[in-house]
Protein backbone atom coordinates (compact mmCIF):
# COMPACT_ATOMS: atom_id res chain seq x y z
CA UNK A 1 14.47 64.32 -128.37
CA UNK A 2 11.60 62.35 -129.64
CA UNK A 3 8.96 63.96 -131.57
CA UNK A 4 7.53 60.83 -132.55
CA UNK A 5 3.46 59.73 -132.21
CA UNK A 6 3.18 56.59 -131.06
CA UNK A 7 0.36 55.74 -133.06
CA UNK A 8 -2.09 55.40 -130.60
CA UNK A 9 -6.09 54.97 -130.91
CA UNK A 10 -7.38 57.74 -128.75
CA UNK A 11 -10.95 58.95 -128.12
CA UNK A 12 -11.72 57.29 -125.04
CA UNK A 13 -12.59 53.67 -126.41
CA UNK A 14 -13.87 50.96 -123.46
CA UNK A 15 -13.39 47.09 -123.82
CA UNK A 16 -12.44 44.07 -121.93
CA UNK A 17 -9.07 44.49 -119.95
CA UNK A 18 -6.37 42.65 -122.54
CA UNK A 19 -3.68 43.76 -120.79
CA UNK A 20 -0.34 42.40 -121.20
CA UNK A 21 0.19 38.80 -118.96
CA UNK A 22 3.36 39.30 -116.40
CA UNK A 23 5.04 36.00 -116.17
CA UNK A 24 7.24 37.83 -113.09
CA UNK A 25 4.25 38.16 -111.00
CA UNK A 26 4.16 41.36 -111.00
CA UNK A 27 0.94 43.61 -111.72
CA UNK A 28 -0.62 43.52 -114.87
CA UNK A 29 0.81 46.91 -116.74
CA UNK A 30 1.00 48.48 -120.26
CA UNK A 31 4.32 47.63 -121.60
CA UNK A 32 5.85 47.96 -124.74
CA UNK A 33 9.75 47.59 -123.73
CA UNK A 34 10.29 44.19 -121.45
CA UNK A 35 13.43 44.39 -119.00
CA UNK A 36 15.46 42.23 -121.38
CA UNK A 37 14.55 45.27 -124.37
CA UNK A 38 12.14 42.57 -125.88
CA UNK A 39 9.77 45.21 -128.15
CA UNK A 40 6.36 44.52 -128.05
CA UNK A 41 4.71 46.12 -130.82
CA UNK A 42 1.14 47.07 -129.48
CA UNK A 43 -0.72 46.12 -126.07
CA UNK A 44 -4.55 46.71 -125.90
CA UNK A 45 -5.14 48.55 -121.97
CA UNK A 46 -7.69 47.90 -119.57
CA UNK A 47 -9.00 50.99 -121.24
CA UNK A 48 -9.93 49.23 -124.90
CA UNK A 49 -6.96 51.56 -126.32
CA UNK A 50 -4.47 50.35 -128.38
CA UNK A 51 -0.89 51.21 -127.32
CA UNK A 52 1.84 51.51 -129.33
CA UNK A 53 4.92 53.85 -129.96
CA UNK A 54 6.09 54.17 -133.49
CA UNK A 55 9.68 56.22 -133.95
CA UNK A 56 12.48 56.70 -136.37
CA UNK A 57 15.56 54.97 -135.59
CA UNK A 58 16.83 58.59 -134.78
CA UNK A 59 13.93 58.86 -132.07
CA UNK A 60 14.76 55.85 -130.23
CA UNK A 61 18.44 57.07 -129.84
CA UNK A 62 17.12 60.10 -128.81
CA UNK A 63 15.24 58.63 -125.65
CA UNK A 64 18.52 56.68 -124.88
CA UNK A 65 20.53 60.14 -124.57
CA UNK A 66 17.90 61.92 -122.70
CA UNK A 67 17.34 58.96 -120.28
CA UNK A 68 21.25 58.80 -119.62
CA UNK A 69 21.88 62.39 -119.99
CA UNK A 70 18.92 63.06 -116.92
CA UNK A 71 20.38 60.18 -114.95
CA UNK A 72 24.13 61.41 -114.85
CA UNK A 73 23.05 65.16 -114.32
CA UNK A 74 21.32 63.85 -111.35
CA UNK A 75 23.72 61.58 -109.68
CA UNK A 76 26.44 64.62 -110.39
CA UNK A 77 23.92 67.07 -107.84
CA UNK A 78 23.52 64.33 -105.64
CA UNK A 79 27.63 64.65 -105.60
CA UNK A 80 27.47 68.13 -104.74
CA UNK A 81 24.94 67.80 -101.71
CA UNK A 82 27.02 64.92 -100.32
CA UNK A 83 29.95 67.51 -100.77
CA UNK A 84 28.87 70.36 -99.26
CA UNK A 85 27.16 72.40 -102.28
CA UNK A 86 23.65 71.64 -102.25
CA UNK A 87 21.79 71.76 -98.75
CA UNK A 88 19.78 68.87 -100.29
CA UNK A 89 18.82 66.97 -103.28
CA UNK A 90 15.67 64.65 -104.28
CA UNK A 91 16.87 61.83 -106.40
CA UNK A 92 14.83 60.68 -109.48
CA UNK A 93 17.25 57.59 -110.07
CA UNK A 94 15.08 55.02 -111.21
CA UNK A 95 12.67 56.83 -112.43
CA UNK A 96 13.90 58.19 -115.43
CA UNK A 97 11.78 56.68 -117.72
CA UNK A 98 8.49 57.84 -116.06
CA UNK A 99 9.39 61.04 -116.66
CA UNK A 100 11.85 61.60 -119.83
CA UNK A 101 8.59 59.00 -121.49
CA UNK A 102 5.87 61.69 -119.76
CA UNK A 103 8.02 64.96 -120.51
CA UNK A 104 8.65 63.87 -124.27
CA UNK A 105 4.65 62.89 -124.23
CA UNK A 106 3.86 67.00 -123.53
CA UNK A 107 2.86 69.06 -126.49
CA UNK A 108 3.86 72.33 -127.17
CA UNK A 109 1.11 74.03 -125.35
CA UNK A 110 0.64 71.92 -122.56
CA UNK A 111 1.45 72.78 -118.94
CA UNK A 112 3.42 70.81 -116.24
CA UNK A 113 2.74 70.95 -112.46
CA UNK A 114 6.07 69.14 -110.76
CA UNK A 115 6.83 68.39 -107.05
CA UNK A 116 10.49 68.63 -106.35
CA UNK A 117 11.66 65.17 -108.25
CA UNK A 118 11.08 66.48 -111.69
CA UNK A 119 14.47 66.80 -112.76
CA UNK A 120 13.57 64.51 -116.10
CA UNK A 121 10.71 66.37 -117.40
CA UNK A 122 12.30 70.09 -116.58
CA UNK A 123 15.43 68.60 -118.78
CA UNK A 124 12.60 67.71 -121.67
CA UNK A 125 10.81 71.11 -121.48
CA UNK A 126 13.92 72.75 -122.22
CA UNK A 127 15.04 73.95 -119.08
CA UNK A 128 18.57 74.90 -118.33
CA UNK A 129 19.54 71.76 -115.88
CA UNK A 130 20.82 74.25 -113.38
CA UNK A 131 17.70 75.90 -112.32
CA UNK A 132 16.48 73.65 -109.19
CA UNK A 133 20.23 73.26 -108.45
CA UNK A 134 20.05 77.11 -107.33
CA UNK A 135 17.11 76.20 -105.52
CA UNK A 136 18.13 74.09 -103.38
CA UNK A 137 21.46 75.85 -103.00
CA UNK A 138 19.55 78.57 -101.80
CA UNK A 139 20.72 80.80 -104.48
CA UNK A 140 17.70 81.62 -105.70
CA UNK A 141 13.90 79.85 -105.81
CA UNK A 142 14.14 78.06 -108.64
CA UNK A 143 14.85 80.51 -111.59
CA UNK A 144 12.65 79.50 -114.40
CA UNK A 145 9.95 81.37 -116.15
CA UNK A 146 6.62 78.79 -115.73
CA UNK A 147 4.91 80.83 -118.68
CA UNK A 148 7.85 80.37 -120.70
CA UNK A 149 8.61 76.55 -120.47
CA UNK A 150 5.27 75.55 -119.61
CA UNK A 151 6.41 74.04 -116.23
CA UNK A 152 5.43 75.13 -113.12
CA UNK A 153 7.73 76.17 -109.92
CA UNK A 154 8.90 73.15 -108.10
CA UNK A 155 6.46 72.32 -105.42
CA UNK A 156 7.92 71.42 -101.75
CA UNK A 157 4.48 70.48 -100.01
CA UNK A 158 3.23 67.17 -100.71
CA UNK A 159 0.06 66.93 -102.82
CA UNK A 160 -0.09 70.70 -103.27
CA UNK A 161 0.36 71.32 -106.95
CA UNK A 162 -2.29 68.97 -107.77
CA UNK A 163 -5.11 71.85 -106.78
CA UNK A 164 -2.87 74.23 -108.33
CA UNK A 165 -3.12 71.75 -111.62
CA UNK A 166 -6.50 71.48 -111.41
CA UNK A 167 -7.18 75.04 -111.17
CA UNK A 168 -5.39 75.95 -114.16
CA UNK A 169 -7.21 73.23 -116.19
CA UNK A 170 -10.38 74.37 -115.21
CA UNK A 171 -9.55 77.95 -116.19
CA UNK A 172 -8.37 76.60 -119.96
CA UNK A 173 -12.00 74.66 -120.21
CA UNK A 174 -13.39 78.02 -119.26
CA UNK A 175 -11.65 79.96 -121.93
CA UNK A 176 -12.71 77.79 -124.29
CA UNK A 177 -9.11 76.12 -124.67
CA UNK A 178 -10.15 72.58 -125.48
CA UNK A 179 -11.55 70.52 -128.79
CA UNK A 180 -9.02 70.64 -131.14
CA UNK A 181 -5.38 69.64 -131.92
CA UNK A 182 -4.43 72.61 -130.35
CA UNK A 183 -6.35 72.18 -127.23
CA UNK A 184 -4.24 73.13 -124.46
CA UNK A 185 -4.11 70.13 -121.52
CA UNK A 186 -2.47 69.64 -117.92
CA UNK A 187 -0.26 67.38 -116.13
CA UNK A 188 0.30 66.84 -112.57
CA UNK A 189 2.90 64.99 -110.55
CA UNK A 190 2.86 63.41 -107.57
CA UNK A 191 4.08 60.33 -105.82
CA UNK A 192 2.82 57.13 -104.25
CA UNK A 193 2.63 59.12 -100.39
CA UNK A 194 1.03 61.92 -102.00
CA UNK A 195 -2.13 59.96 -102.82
CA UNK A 196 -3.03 59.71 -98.92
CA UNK A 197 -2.86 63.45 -98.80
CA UNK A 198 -6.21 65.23 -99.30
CA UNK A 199 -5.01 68.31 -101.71
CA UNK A 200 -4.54 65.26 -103.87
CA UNK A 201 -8.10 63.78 -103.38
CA UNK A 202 -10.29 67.36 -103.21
CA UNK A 203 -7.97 67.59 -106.67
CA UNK A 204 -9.34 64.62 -108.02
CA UNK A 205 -12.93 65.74 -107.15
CA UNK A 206 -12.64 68.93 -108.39
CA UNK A 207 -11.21 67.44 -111.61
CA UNK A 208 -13.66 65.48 -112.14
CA UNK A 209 -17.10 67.23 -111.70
CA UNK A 210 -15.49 69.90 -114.06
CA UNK A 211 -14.51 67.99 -116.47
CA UNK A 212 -10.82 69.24 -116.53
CA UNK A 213 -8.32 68.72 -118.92
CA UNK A 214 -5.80 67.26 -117.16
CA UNK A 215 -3.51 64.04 -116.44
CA UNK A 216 -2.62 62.87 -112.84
CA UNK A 217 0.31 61.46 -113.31
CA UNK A 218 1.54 58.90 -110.52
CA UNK A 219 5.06 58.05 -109.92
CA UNK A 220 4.58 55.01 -107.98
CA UNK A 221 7.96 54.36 -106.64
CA UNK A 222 6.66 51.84 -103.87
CA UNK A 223 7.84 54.44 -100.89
CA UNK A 224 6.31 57.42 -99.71
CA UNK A 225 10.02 58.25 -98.11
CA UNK A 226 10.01 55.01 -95.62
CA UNK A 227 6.44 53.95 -96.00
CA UNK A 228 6.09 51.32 -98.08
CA UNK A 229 2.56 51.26 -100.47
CA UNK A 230 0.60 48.33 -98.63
CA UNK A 231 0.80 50.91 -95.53
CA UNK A 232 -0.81 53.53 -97.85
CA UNK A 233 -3.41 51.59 -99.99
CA UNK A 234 -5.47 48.44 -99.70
CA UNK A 235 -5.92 48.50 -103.77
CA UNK A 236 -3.80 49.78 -106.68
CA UNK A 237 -3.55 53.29 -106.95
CA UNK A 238 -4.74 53.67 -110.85
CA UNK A 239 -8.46 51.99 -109.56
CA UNK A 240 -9.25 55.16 -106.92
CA UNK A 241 -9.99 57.02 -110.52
CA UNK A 242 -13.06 55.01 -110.68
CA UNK A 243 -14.52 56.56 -107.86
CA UNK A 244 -14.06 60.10 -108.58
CA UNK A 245 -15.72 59.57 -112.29
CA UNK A 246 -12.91 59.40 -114.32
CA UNK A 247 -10.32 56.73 -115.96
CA UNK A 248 -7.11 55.30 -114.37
CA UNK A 249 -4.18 53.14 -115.79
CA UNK A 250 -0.93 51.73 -115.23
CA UNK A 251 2.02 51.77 -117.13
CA UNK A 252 5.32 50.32 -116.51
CA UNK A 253 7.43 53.14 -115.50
CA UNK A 254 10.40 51.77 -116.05
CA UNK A 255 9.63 51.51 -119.84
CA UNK A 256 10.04 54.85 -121.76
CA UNK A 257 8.14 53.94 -124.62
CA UNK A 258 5.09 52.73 -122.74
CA UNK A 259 5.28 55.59 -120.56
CA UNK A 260 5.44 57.77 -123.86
CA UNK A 261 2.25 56.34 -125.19
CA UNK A 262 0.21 56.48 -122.55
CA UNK A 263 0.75 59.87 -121.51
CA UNK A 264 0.36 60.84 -124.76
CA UNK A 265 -2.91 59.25 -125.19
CA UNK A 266 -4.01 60.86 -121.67
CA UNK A 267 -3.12 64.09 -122.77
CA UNK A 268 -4.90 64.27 -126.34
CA UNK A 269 -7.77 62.92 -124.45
CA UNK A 270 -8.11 65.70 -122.40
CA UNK A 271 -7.04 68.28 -124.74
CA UNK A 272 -10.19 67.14 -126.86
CA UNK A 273 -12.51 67.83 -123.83
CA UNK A 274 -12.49 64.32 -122.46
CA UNK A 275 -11.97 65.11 -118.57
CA UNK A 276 -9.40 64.22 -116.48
CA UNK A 277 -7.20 60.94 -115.94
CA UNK A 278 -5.45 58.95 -113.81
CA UNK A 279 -2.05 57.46 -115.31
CA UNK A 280 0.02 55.19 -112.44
CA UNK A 281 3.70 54.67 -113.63
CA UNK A 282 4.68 51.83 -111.84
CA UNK A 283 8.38 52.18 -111.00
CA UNK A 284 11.13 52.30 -107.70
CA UNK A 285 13.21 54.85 -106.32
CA UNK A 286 16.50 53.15 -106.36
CA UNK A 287 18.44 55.43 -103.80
CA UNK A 288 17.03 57.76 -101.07
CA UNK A 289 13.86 59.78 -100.91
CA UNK A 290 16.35 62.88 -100.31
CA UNK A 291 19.81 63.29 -99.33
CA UNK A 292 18.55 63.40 -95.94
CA UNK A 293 17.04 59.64 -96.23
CA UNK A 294 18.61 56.46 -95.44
CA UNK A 295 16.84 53.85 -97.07
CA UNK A 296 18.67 51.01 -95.42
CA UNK A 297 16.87 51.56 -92.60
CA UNK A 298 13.53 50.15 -94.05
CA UNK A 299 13.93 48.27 -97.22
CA UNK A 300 15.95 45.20 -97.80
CA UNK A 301 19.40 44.67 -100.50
CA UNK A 302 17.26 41.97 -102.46
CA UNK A 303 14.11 43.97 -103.35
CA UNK A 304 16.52 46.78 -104.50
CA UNK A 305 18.36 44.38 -107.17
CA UNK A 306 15.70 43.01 -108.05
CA UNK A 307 13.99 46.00 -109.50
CA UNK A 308 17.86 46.85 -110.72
CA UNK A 309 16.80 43.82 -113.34
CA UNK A 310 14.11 46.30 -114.81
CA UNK A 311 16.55 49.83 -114.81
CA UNK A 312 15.05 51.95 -117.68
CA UNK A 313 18.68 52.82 -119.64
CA UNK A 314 19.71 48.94 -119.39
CA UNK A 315 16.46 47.60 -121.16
CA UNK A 316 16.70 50.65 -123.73
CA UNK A 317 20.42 50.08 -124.08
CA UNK A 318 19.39 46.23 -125.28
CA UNK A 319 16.75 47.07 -127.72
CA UNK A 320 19.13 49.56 -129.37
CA UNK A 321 22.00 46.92 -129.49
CA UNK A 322 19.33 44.18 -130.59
CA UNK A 323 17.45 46.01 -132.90
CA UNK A 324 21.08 47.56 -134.44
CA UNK A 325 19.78 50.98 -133.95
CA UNK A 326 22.88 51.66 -131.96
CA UNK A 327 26.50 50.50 -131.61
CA UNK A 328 29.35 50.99 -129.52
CA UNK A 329 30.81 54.21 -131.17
CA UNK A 330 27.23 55.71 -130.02
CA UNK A 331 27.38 54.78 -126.28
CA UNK A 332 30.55 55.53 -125.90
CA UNK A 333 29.87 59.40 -127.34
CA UNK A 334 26.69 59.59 -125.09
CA UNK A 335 28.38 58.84 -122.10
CA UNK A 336 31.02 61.20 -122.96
CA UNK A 337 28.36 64.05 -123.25
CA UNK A 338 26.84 63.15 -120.38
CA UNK A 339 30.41 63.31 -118.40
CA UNK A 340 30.75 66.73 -120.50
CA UNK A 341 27.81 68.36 -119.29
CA UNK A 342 27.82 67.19 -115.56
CA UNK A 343 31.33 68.28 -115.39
CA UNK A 344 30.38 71.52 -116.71
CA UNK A 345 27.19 71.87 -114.65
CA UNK A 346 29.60 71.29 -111.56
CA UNK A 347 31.54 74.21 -112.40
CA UNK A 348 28.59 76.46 -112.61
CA UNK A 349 26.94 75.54 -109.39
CA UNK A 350 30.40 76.21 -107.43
CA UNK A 351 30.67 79.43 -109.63
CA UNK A 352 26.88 80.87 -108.19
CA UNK A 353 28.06 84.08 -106.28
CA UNK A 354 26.41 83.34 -102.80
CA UNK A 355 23.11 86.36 -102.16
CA UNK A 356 22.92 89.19 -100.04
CA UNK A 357 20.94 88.07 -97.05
CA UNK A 358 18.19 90.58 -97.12
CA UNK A 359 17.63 89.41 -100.78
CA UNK A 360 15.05 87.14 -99.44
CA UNK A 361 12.64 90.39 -99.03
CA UNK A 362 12.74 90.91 -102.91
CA UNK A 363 10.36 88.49 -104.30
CA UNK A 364 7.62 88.06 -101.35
CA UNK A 365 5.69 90.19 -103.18
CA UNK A 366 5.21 92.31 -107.08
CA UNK A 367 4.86 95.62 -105.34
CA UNK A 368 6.32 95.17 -101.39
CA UNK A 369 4.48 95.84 -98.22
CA UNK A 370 4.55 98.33 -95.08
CA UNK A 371 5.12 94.91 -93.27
CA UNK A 372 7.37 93.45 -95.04
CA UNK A 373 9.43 96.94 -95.22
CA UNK A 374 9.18 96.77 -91.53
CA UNK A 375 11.19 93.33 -91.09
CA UNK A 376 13.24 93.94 -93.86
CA UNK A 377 14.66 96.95 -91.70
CA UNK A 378 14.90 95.12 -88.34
CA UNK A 379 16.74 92.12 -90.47
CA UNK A 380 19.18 94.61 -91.46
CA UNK A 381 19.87 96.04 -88.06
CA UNK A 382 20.18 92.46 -86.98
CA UNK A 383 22.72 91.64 -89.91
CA UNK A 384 24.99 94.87 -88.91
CA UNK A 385 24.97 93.66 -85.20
CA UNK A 386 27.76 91.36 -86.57
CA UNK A 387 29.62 93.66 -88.28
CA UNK A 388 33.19 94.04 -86.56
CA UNK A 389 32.55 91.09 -84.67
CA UNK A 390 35.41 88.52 -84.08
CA UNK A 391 32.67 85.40 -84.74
């Protein structure tokens, strides 16, 4: 884990856009980890803020093992839907750097809003990797305790959880929760698609006129499921900020450490009564939007190697082995957790005792309901109608 600061210059400083120069032609981004695991000590943002991200040796390491540890956890689920066990899974591969860089970026106190791609920053907040896997075997709905973790129940409609976000940050301004180090902030997550939805944009407004301290925090994975983004926006996504009063950047989010120090910056900001922001993590989903998907229906082989050139553990895997921080004794016992633990998170999903049916009623609501009594009883008396029966 990396409890690093990155050494950032906070307090909402404005200057001329120095952003880092992309030879690639790609946009102009924050980044502090090139695709070849280049370091770049510092980059100045659109923003005026200096960005860097300052670790121990141990740190760095760290980020490697979460970043492989999230990736194989996920590709083993993605095993188990294609197998049978999971009625369906939404891949973050790709994207693990977006969100082990945001998840490590979170303070103690600070609360996460997630859609259902999350995986990486419920593995930071110290959630037990097998939570959403109950969800969407339909064990359970989702199994966590939001209080506890600080992360909010996975979120299945698109754009939703961003007015849930915004909400809660406008209740911790109102309690006074703001102004110090231990100012409490807010993070939301969304995706590229979710950005044409309007819970995302009355979010935004609300955000804004009150001031709330929160992040909005954009996986731009260049699909919302076969859409591509010129079919969503005619502009990048981090400049709509500017029109709803408050700041918006882009980060690469294929590089952990960038990711890291942005979100970090984003979130102190708020926390010290600064208002809302707008981070874009500029990344790709390298398989399917869910097991459900086929994205070789609408996207080409080339475009998908060519953002394989920028993978998140390959870059951090060569500034490691560059910089000497790691060697091949430490890879080797990484991967061998990471086989470890997705073996043994197999065996726990295939171990989940399967529910009663009418368990369903449990949980609608604290204290029950006439209604819901009512079709919990004809539910039943459909369920015995099969009892004895040959089918």
């Amino acid at each position: 884990m990396a409890k690093g600061d990155p050494g950032v210059t906070t307090r909402g400083r404005r200057a001329t856009p120095r952003t880092r120069k992309r030879a690639s032609g790609d946009p102009e981004l924050v980044q502090l980890l090139t695709p070849e695991g280049e370091r770049i000590e510092s980059v100045t943002g659109p923003d005026g803020i200096e960005y860097r991200a300052d670790f121990t040796d141990e740190e760095y390491r760290g980020l490697y093992r979460d970043l492989v540890l999230v990736r194989k956890l996920d590709a083993e689920a993605t095993a188990l839907q294609r197998q049978g066990e999971l009625g369906i899974w939404a891949s973050l591969l790709g994207q693990e750097a977006a969100q082990v860089g945001s998840g490590r970026a979170l303070r103690t106190q600070d609360m996460a809003f997630p859609t259902y791609r999350e995986h990486g920053v419920l593995y930071c907040r110290g959630i037990d990797p097998i939570m959403p896997l109950g969800l969407f075997r339909g064990v359970d709905q989702g199994g966590w305790d939001p209080n506890e973790f600080k992360f909010n129940m996975y979120t299945i409609v698109i754009g939703a959880q961003t007015l849930h976000a915004t909400g809660y940050a406008m209740g911790i301004a109102m309690d006074g929760k703001t102004g110090t180090d231990e100012g409490e902030a807010v993070i939301a997550y969304f995706g590229d698609g979710a950005t044409s939805q309007g819970d995302v944009n009355e979010a935004f407004v609300w955000a804004g006129v009150f001031n709330a301290p929160m992040v909005f925090f954009c996986q731009n994975n260049q699909y919302a499921i076969s859409e591509p983004l010129e079919r969503q926006t005619r502009i990048p996504l981090y400049q709509r900020a500017a029109g709803f009063g408050f700041p918006g950047i882009r980060v690469d989010g294929n590089d952990v450490l960038a990711t890291y120090a942005v979100t970090r910056t984003a979130l102190d900001n708020a926390r010290y009564g600064q208002g809302p922001s707008l981070i874009e993590a500029y990344t790709y989903r390298m398989g399917a939007h869910t097991t459900s998907d086929d994205p070789t229906r609408y996207r080409i082989a080339s475009e998908v190697e060519a953002w394989q050139a920028k993978d998140p553990i390959a870059r951090m895997k060569a500034f490691l082995t560059n910089q000497q921080l790691a060697d091949a004794d430490f890879f080797a016992e990484v991967d061998e957790q990471a086989r470890r633990e997705s073996v043994h998170l197999r065996e726990r999903v295939l171990a989940m005792p399967n529910p009663e049916p009418d368990t369903l009623f449990d949980h609608v609501y604290p204290n029950g309901s006439p209604l819901l009594d009512q079709q919990r009883e004809q539910f039943s008396r459909y369920l015995e109608s099969f009892e004895g029966s040959a089918h």
